[in-house]
C-alpha atoms as a PDB file:
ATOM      1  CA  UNK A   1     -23.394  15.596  -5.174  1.00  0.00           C
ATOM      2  CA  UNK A   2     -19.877  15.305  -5.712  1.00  0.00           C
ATOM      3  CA  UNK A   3     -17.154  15.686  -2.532  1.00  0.00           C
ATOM      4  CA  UNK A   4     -13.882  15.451  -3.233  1.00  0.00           C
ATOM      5  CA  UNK A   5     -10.914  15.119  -0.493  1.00  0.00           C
ATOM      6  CA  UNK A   6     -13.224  17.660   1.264  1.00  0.00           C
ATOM      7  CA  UNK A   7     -11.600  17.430   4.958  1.00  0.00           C
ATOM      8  CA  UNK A   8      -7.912  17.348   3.138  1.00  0.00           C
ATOM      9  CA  UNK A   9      -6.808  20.439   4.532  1.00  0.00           C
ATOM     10  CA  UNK A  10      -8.574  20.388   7.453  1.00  0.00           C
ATOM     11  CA  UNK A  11      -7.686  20.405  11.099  1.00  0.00           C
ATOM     12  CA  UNK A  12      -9.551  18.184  13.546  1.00  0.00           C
ATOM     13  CA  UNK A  13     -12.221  20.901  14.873  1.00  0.00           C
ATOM     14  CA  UNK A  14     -12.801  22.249  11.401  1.00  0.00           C
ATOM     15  CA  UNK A  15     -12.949  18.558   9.880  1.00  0.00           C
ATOM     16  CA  UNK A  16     -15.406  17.788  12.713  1.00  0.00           C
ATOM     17  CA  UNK A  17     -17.439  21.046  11.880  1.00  0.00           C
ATOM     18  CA  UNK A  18     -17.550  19.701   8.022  1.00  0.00           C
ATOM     19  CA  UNK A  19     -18.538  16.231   8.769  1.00  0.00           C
ATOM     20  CA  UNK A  20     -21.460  18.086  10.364  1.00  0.00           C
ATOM     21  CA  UNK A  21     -22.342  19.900   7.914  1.00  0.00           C
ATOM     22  CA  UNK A  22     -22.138  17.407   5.071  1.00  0.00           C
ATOM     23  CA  UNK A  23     -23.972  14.809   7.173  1.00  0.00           C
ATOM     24  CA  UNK A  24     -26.827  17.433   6.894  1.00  0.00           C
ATOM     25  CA  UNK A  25     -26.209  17.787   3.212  1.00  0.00           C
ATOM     26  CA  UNK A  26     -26.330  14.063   2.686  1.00  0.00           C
ATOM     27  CA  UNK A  27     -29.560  13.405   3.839  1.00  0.00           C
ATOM     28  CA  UNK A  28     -31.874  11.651   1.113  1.00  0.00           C
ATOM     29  CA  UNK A  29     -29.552  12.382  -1.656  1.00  0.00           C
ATOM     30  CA  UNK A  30     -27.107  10.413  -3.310  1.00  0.00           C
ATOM     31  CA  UNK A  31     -23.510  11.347  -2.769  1.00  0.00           C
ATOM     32  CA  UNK A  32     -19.648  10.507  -4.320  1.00  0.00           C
ATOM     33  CA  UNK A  33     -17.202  11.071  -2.210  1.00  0.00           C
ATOM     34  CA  UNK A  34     -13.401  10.642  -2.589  1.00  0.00           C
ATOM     35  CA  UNK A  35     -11.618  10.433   0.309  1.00  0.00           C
ATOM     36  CA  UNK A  36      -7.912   9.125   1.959  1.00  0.00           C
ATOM     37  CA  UNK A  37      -9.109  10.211   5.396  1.00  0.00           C
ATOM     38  CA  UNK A  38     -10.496   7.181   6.547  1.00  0.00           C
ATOM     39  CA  UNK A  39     -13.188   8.874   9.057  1.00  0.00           C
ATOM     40  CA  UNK A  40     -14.688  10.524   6.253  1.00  0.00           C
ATOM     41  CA  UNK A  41     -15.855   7.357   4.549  1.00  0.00           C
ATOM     42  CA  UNK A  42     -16.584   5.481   7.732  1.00  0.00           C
ATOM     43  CA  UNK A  43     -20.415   6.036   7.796  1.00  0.00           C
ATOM     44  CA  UNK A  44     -21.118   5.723   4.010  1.00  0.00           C
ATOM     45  CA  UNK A  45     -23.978   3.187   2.952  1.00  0.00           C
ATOM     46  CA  UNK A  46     -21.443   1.858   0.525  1.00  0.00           C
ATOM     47  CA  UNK A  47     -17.690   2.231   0.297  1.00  0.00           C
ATOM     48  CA  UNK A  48     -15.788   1.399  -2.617  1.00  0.00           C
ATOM     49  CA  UNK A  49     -11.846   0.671  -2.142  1.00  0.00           C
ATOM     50  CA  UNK A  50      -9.646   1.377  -4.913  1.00  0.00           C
ATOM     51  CA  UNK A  51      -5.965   0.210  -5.678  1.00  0.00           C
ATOM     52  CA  UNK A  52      -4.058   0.681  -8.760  1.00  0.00           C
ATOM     53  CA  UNK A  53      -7.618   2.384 -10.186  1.00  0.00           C
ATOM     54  CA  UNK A  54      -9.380  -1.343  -9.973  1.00  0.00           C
ATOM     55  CA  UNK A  55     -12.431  -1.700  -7.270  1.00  0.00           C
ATOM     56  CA  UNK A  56     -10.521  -4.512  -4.702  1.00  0.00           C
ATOM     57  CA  UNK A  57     -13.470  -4.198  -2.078  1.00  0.00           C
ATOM     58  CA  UNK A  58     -16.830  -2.454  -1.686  1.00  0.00           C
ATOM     59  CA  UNK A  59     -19.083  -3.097   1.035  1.00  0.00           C
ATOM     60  CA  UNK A  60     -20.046  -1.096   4.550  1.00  0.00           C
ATOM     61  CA  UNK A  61     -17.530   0.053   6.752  1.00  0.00           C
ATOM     62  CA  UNK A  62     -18.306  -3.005   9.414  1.00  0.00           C
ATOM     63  CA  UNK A  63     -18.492  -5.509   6.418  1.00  0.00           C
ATOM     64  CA  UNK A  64     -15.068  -4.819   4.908  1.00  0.00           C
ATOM     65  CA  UNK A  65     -13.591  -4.337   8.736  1.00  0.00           C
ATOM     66  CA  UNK A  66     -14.825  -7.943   8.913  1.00  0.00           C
ATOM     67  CA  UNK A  67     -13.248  -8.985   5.979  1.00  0.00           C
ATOM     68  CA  UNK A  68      -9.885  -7.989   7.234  1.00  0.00           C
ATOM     69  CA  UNK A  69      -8.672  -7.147   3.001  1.00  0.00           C
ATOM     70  CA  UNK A  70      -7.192  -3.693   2.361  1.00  0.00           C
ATOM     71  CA  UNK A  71     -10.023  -1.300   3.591  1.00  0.00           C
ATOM     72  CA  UNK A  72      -9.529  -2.774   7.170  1.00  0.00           C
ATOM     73  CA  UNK A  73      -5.143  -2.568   6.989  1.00  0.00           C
ATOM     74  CA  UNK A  74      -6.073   1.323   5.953  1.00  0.00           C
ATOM     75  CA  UNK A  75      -8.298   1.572   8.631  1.00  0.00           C
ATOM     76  CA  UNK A  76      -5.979  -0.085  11.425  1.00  0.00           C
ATOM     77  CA  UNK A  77      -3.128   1.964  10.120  1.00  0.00           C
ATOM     78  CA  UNK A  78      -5.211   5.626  10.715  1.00  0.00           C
ATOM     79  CA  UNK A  79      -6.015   4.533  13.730  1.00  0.00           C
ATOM     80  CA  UNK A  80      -1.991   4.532  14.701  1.00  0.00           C
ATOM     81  CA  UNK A  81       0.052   7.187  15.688  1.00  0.00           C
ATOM     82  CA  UNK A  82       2.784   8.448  13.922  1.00  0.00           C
ATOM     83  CA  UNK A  83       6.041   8.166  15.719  1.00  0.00           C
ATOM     84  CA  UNK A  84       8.152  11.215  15.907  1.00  0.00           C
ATOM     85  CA  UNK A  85      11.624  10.984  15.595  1.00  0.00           C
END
């Protein structure tokens, strides 16, 4: 199965309801899923991190937090508010 940017255009209860959903849809199957929002890849087996179309980390969510590279400065900065001017 193939998801991609699936909770793009989402708000957060509808995003919620999807994750849900595709959890459900994900069991025993193998799935690609593209995604900026970093909640959506947070409980994949295996994410791949992409810059400039070359693979700069792959691991687990917890493993590339650890590492501190690129996957865990994206993850810090969704975690941020956006300040409103």
């Amino acid at each position: 199965m193939l998801l991609d940017e699936v909770t793009s255009a989402l708000d957060p209860v509808n995003e919620a309801a999807v994750h849900e959903g595709v959890e459900r849809l994900m069991a025993g199957r193998t799935v690609v899923m593209v995604a900026h929002r970093m909640r959506t890849v947070r409980r994949a087996d295996r994410i791949v991190f992409l810059d400039g179309g070359r693979i700069v980390e792959e691991g687990s969510h917890d493993e590339l937090l650890r590492r501190g590279g690129r996957y865990a400065d994206f993850w810090n900065a969704s975690l941020t508010p956006v300040a409103s001017e």
